[in-house]
N, C-alpha and C. Protein backbone atom coordinates (compact mmCIF):
# COMPACT_ATOMS: atom_id res chain seq x y z
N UNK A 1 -13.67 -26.51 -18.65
CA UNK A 1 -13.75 -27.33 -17.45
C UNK A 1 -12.96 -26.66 -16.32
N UNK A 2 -13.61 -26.58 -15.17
CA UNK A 2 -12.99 -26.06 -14.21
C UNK A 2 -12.16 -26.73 -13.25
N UNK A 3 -10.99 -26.62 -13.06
CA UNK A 3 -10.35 -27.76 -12.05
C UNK A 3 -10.44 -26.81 -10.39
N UNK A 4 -10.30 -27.76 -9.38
CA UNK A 4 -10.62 -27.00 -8.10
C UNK A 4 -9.09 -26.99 -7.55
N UNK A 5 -8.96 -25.58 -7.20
CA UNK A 5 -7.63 -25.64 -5.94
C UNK A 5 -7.31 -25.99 -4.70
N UNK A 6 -6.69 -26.80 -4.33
CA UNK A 6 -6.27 -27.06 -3.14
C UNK A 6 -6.02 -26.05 -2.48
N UNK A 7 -7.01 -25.98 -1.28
CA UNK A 7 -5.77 -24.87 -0.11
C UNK A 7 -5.83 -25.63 0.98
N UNK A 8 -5.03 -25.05 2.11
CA UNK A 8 -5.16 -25.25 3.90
C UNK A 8 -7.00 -25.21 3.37
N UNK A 9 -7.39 -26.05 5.05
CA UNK A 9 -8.56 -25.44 5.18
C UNK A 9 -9.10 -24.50 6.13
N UNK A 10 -7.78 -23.62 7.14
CA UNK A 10 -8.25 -22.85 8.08
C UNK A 10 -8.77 -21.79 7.28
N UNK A 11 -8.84 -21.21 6.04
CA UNK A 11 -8.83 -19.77 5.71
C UNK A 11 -10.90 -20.10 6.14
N UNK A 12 -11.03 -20.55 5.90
CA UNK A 12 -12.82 -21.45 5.91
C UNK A 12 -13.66 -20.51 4.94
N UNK A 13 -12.81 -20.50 3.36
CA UNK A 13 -13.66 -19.30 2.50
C UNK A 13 -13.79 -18.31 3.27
N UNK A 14 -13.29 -17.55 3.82
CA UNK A 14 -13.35 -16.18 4.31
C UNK A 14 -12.62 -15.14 3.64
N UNK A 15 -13.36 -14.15 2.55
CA UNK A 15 -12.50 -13.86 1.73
C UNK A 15 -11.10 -12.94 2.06
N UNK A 16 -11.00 -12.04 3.52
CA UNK A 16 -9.83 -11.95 3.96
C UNK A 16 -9.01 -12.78 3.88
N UNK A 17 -9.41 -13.49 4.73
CA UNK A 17 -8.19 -15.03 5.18
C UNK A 17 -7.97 -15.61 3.76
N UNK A 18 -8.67 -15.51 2.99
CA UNK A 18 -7.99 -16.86 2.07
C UNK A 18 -7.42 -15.71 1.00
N UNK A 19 -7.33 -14.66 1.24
CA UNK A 19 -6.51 -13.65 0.18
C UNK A 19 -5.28 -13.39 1.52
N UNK A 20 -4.77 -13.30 2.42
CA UNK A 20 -4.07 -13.58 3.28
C UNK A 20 -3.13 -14.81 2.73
N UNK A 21 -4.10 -15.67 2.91
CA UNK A 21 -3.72 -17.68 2.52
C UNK A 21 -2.61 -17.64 1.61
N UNK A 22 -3.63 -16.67 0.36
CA UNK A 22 -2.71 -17.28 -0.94
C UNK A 22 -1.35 -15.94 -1.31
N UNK A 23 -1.22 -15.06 -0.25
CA UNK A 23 -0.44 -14.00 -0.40
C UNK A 23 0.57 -13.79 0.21
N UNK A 24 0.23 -14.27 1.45
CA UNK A 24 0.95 -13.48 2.57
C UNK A 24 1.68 -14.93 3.75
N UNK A 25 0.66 -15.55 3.79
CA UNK A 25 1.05 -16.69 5.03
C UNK A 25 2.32 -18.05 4.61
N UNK A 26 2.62 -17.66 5.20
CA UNK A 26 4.41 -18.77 5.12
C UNK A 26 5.50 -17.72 4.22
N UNK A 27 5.20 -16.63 3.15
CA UNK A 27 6.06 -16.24 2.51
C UNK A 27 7.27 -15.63 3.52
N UNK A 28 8.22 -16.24 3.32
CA UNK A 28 9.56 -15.96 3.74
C UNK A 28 9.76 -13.94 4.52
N UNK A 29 9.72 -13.53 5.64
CA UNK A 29 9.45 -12.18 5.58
C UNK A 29 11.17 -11.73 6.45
N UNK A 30 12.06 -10.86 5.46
CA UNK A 30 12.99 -10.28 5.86
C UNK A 30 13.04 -8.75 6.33
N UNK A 31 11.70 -8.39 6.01
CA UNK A 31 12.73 -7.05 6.18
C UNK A 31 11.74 -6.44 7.82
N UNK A 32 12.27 -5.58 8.05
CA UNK A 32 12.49 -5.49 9.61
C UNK A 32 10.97 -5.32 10.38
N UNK A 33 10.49 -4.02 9.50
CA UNK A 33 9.57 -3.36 9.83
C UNK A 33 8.65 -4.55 9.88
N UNK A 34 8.18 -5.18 8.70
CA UNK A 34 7.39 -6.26 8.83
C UNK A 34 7.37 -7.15 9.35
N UNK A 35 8.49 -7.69 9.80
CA UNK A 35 8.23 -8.62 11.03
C UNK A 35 7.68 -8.26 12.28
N UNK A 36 8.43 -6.92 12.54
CA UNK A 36 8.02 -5.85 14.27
C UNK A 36 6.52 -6.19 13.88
N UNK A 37 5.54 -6.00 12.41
CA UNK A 37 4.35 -5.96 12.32
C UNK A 37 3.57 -7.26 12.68
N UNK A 38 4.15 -8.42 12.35
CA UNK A 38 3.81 -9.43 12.50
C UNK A 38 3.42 -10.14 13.75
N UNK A 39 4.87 -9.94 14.26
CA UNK A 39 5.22 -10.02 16.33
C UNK A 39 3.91 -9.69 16.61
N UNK A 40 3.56 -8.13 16.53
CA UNK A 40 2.63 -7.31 16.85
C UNK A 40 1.34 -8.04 17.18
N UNK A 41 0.92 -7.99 15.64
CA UNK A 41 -0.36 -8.61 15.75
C UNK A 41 -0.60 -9.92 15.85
N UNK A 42 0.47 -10.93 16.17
CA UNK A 42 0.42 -11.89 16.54
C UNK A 42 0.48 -11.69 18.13
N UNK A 43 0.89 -11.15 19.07
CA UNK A 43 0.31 -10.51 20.24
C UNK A 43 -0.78 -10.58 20.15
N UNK A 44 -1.44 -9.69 19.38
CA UNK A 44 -2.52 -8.86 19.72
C UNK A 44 -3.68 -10.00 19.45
N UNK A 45 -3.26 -10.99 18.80
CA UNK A 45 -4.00 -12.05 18.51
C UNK A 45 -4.11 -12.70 20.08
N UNK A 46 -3.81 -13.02 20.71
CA UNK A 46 -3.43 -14.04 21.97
C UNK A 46 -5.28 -14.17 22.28
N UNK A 47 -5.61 -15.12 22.44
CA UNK A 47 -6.94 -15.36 23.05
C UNK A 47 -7.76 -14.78 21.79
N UNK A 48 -7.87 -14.48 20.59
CA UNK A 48 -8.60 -13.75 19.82
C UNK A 48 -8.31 -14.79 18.16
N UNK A 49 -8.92 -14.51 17.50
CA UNK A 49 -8.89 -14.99 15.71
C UNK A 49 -8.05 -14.37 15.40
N UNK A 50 -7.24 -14.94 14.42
CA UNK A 50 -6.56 -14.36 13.05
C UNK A 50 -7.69 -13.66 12.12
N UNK A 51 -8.49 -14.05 11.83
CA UNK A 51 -9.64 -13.29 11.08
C UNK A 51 -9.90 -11.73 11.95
N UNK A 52 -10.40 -11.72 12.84
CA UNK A 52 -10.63 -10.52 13.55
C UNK A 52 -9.25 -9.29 13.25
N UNK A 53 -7.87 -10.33 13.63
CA UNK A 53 -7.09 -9.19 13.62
C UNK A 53 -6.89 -8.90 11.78
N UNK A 54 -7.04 -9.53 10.79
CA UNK A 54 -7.10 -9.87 9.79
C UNK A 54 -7.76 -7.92 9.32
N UNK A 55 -9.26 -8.26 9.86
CA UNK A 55 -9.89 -7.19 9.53
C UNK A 55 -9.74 -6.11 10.09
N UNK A 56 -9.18 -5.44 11.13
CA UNK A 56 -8.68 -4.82 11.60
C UNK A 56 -7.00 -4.20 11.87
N UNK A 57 -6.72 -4.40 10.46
CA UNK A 57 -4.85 -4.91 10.13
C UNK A 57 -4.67 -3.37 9.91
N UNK A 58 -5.77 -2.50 8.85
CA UNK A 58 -5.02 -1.21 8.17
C UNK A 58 -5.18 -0.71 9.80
N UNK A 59 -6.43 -0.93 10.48
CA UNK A 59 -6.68 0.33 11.47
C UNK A 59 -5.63 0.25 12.83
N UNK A 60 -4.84 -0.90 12.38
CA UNK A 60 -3.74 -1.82 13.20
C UNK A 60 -2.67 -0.72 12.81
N UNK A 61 -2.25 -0.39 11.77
CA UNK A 61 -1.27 0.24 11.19
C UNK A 61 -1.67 1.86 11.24
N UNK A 62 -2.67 2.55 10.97
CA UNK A 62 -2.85 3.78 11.36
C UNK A 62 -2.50 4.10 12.54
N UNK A 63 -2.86 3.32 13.61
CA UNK A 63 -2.76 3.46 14.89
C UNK A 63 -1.46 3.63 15.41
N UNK A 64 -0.88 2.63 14.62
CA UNK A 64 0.63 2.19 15.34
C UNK A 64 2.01 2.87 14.54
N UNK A 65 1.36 3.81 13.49
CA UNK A 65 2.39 4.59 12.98
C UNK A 65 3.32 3.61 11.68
N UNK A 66 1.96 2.85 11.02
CA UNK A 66 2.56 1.75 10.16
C UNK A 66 3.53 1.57 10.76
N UNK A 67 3.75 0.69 12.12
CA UNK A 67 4.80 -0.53 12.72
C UNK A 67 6.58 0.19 12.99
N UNK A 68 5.58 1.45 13.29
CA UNK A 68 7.59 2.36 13.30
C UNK A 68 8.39 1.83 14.52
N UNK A 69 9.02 0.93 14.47
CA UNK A 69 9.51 1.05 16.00
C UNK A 69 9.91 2.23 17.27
N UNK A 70 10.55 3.06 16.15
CA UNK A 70 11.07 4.22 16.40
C UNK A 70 10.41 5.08 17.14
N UNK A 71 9.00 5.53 16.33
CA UNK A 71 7.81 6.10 16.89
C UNK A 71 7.07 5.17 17.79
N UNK A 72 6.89 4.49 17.95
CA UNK A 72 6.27 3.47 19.34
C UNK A 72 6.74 3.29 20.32
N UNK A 73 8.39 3.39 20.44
CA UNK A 73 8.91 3.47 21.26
C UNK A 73 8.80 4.67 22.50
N UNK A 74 8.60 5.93 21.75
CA UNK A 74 7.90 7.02 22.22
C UNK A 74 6.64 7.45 23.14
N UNK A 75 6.25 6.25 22.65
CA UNK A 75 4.48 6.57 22.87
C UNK A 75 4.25 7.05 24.24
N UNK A 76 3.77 7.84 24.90
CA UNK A 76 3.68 8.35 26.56
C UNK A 76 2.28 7.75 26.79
N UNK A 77 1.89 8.10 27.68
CA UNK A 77 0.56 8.06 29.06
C UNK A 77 -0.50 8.56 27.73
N UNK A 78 -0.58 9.82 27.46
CA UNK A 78 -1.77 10.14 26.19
C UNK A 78 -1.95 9.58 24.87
N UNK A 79 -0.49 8.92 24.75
CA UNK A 79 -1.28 8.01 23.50
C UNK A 79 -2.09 6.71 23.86
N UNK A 80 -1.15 6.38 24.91
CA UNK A 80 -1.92 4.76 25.11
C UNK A 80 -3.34 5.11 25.04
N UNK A 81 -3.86 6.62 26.27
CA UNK A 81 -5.20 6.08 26.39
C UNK A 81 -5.94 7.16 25.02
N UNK A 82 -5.25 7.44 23.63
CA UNK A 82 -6.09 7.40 22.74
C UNK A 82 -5.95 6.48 22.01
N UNK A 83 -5.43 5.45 22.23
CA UNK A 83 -5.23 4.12 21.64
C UNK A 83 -6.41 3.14 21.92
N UNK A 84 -6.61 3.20 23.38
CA UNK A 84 -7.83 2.33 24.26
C UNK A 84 -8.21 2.93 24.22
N UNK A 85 -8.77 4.14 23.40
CA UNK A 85 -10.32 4.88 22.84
C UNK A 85 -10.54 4.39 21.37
N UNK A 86 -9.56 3.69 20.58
CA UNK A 86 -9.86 3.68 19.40
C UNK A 86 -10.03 1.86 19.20
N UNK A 87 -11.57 2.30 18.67
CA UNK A 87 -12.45 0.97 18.73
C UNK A 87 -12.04 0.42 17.18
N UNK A 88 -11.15 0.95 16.35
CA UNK A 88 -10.56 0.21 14.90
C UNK A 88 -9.59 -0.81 15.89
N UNK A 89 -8.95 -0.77 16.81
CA UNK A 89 -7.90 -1.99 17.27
C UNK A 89 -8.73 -2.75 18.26
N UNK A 90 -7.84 -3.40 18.84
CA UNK A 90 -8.40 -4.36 20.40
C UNK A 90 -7.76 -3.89 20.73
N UNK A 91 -8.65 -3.09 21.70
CA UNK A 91 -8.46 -1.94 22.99
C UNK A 91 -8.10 -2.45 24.55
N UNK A 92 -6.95 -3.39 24.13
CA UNK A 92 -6.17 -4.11 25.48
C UNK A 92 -5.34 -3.25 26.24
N UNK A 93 -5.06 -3.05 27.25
CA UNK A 93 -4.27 -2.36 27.79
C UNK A 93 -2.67 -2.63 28.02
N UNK A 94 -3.28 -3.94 28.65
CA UNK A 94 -1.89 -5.02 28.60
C UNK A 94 -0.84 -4.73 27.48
N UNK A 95 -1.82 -5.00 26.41
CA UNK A 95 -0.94 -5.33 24.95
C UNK A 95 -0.95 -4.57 24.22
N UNK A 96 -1.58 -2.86 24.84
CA UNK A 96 -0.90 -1.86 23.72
C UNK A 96 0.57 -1.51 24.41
N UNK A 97 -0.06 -1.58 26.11
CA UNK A 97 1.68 -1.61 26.78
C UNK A 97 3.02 -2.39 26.15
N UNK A 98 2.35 -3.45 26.02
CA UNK A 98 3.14 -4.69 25.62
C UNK A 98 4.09 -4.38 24.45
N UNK A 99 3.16 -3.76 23.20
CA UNK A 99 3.69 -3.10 21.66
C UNK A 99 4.92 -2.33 22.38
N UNK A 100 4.48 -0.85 23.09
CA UNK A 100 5.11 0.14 23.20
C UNK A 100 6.50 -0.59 24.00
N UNK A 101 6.78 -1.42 24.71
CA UNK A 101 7.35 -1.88 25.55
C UNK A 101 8.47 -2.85 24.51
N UNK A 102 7.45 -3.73 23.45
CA UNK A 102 8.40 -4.67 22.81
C UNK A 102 8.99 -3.57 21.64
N UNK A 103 8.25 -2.46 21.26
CA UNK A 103 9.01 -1.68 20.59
C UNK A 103 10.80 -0.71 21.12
N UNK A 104 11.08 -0.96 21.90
CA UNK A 104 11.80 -0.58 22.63
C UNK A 104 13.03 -1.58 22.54
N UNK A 105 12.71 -3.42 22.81
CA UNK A 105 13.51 -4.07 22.73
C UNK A 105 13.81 -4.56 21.61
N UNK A 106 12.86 -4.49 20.54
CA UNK A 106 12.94 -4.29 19.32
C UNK A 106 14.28 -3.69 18.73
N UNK A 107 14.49 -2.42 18.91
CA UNK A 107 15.53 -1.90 18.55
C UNK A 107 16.40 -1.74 19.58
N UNK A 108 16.71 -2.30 20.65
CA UNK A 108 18.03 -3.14 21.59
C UNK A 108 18.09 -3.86 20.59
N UNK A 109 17.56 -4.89 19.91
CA UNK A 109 17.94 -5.89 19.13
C UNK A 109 18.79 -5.45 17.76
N UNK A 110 17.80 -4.84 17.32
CA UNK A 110 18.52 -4.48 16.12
C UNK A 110 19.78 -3.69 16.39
N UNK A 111 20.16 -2.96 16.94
CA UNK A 111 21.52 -2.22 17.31
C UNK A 111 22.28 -3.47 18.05
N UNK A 112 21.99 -4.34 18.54
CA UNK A 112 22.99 -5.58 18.67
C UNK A 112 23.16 -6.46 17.83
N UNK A 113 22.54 -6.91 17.16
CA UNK A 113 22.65 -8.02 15.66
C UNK A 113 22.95 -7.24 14.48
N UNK A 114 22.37 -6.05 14.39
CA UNK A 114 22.62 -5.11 12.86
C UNK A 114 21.14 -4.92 12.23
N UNK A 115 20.50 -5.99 13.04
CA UNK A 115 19.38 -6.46 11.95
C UNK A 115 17.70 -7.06 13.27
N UNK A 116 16.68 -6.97 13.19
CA UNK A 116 16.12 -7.80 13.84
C UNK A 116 16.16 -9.15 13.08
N UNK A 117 15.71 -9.00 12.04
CA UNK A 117 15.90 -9.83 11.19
C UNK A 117 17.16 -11.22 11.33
N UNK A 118 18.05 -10.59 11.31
CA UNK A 118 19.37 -11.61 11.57
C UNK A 118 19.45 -12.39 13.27
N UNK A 119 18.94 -11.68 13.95
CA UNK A 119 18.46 -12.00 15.06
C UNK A 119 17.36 -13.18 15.22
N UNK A 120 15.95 -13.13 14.27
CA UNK A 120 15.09 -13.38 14.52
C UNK A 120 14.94 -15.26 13.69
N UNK A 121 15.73 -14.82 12.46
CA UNK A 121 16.31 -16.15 11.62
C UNK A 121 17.01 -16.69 11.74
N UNK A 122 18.03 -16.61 13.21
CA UNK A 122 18.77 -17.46 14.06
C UNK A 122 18.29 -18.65 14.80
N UNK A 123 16.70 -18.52 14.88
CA UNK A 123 16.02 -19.84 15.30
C UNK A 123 15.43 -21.16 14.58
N UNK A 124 15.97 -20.30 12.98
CA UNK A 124 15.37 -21.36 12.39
C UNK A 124 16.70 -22.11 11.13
N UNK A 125 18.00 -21.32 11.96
CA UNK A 125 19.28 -21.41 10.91
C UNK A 125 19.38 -20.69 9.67
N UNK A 126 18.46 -19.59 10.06
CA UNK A 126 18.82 -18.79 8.48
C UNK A 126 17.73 -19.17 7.16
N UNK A 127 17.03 -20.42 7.51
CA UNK A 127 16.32 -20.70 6.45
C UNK A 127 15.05 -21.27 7.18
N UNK A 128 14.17 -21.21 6.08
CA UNK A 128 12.55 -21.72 6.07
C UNK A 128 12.52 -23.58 6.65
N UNK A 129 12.33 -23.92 8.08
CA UNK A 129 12.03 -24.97 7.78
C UNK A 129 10.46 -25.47 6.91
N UNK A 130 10.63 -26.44 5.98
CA UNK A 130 9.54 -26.97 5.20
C UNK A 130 8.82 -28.45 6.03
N UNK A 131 7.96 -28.39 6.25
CA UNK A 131 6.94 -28.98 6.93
C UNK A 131 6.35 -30.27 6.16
N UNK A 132 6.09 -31.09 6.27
CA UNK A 132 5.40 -32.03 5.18
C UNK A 132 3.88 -32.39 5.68
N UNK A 133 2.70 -31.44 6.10
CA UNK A 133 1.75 -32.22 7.02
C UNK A 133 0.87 -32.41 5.53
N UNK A 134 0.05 -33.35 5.81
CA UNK A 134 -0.83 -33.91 4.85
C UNK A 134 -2.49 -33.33 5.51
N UNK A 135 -2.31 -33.05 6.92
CA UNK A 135 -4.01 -32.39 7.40
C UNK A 135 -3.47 -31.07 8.26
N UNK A 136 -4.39 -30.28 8.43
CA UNK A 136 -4.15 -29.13 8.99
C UNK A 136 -4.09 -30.08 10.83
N UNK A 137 -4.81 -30.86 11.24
CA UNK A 137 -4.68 -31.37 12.63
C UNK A 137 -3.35 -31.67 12.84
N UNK A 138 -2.90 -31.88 12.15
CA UNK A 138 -1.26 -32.76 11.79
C UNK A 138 -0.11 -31.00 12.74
N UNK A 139 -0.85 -30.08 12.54
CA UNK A 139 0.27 -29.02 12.49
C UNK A 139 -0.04 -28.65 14.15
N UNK A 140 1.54 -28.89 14.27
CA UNK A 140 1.87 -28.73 15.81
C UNK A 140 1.04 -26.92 16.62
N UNK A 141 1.11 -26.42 17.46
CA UNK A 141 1.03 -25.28 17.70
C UNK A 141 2.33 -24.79 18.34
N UNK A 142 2.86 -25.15 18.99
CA UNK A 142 4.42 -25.19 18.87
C UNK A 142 5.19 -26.14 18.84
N UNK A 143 6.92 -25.81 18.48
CA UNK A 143 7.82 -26.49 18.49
C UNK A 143 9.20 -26.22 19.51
N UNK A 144 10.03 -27.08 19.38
CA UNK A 144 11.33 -26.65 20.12
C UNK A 144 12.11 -25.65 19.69
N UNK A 145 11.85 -25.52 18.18
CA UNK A 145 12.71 -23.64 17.88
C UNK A 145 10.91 -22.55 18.37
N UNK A 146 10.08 -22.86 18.69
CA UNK A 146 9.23 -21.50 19.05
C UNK A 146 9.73 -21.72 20.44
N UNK A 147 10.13 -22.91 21.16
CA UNK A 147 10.11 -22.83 22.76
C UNK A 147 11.58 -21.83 22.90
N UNK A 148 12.35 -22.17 22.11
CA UNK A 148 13.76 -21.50 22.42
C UNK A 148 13.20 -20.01 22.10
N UNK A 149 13.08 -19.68 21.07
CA UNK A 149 12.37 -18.07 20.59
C UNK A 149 11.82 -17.40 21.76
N UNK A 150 10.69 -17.95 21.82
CA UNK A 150 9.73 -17.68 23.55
C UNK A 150 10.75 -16.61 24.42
N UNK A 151 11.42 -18.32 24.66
CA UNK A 151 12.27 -18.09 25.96
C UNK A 151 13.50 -16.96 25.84
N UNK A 152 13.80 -16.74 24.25
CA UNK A 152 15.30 -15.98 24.33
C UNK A 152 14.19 -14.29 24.45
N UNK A 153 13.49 -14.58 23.53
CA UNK A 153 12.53 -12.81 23.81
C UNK A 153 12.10 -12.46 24.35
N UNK A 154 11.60 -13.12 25.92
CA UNK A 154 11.23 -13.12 27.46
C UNK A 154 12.65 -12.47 28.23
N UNK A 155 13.54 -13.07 28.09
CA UNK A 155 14.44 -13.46 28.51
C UNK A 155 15.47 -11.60 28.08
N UNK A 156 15.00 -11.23 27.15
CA UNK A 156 15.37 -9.87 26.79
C UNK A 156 14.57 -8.50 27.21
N UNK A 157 13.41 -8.88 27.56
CA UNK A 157 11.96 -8.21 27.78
C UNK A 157 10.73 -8.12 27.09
N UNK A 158 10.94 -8.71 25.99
CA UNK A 158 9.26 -9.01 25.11
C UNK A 158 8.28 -9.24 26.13
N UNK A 159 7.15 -9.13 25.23
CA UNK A 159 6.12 -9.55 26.24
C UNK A 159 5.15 -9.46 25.20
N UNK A 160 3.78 -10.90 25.43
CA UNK A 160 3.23 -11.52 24.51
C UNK A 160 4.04 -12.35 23.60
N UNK A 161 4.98 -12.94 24.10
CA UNK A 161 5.38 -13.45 23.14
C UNK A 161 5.69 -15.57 23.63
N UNK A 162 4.53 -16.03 24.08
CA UNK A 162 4.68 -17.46 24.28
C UNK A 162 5.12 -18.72 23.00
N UNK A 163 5.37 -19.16 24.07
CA UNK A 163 5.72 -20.43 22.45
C UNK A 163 4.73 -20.47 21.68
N UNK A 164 3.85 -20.66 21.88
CA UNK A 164 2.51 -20.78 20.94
C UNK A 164 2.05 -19.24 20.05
N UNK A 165 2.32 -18.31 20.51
CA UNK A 165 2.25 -17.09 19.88
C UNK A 165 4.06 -16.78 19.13
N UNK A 166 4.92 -17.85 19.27
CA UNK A 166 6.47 -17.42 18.38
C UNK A 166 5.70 -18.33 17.46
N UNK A 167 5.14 -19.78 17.79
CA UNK A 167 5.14 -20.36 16.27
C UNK A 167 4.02 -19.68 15.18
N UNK A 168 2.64 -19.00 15.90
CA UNK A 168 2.09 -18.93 14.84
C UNK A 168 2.93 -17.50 13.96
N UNK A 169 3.80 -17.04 14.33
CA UNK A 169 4.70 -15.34 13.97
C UNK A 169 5.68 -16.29 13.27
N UNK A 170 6.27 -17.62 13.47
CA UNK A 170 7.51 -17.83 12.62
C UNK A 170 6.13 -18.71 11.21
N UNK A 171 5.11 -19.18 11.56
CA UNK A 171 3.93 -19.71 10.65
C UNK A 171 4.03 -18.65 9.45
N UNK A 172 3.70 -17.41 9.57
CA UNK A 172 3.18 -16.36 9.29
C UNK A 172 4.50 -15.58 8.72
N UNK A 173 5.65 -15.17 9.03
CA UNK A 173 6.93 -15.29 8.71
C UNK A 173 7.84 -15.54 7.89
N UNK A 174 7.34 -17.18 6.99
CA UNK A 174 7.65 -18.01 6.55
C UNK A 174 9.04 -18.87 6.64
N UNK A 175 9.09 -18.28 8.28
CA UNK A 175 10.07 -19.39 9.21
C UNK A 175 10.15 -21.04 9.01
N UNK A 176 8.41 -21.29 8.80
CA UNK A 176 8.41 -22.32 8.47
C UNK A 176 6.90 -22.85 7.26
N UNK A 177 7.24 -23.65 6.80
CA UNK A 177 6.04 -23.65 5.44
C UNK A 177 4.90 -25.05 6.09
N UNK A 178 4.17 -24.42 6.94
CA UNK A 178 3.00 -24.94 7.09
C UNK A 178 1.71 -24.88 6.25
N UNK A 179 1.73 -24.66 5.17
CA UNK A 179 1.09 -25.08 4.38
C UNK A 179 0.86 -26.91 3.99
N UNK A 180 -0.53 -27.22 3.97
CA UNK A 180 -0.31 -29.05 4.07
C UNK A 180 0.50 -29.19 2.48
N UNK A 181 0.58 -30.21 2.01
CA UNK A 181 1.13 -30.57 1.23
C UNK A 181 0.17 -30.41 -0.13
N UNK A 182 -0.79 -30.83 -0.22
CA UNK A 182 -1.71 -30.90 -1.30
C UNK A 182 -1.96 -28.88 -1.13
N UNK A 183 -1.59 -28.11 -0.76
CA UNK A 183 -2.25 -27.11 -0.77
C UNK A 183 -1.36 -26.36 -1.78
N UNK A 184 -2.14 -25.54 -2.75
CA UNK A 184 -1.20 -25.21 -4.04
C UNK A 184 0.10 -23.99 -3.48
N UNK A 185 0.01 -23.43 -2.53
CA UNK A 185 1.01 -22.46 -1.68
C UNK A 185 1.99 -23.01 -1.58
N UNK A 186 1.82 -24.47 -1.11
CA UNK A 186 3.00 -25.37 -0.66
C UNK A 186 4.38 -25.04 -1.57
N UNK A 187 4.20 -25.68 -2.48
CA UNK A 187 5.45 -25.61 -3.04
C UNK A 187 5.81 -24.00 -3.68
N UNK A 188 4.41 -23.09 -3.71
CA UNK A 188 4.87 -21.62 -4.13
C UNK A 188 5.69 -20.90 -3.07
N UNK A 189 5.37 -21.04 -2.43
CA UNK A 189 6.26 -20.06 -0.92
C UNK A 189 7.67 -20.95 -1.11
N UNK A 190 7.77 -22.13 -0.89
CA UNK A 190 9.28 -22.45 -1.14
C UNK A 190 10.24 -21.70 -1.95
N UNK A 191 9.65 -21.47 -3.39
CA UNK A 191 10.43 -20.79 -4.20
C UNK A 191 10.34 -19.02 -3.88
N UNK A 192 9.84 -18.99 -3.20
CA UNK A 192 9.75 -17.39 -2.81
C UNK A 192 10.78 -16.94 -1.50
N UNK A 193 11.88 -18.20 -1.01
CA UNK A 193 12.86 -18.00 0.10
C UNK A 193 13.82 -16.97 -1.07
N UNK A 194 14.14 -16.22 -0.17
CA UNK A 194 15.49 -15.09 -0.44
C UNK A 194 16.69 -16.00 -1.41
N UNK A 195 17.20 -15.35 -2.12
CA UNK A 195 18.14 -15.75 -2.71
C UNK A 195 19.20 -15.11 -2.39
């Protein structure tokens, strides 16, 4: 007998997204590089699907020097425009500027905190807030820790980075466990916070 699993219902059977769903989305994310990755393509998302950037994630990472800050920070006049020749990303101009630009304050950050990381889990006290929604309509698109976030990474020089684009990056993060309640992730990502 087969029993059925609960998930969210944004993944909408899409077999990216819902291997995303059950892997990757809310798990608690510390370490540096992967967050810079996250920020990123949560940018790069602005006006666009999570699915789209979903499928376009490795050619996200070829491009971008798997998420080096270091190396992005670099980037001159000839990479951008072989960047906006390469039809594996979204060929924004704005927001490859934007990368090369937040890669920069990126590591201002980290050479002032020690950590982006320690920096970045200051909005949510160090730990995962846990969410209790019972429907996916139920889940805010932002909150008062994405409005403060927003505002402190504006406020340093980010760019792409609105309240509504900090919460779905702290979503994604596992800043906070938006997973609904009946969804079997729910209580798995909890136990997956840092010890």
């Amino acid at each position: 007998m087969l029993t059925e699993i609960n998930i969210c219902s944004w993944p909408n059977g899409k077999e990216e997204d819902v291997k995303y769903h059950d892997t990757e989305w809310g798990v608690p994310l510390y370490d540096d590089r992967k967050l810079f990755e996250f920020i990123v393509l949560d940018g790069f998302q602005a006006g666009l699907s999570w699915s789209m950037i979903l499928k376009k994630r490795d050619n996200f990472r070829k491009a971008f020097d798997n998420f080096d800050a270091k190396k992005i920070a670099a980037y001159d006049d000839r990479k951008v425009e072989l960047l906006i020749q390469d039809a594996g990303i979204i060929r924004n101009k704005l927001k490859i500027n934007a990368t090369i630009n937040n890669a920069k304050v990126f590591l201002e950050i980290q050479k002032e905190f020690g950590s982006f990381r320690k920096y970045i889990w200051q909005f949510t006290g160090g730990t995962t807030i846990k969410n209790k929604w019972k429907t996916m309509e139920e889940i805010p698109v932002s909150t008062p820790e994405s409005d403060v976030m927003s505002k402190d990474l504006k406020k340093r020089g980010f760019k792409f980075v609105g309240t509504t684009i900090c919460y779905a990056f702290m979503q994604a993060a596992g800043m906070v466990n938006d997973h609904v309640v009946s969804c079997f992730r729910y209580d798995e990502v909890g136990k997956e916070q840092e010890s």
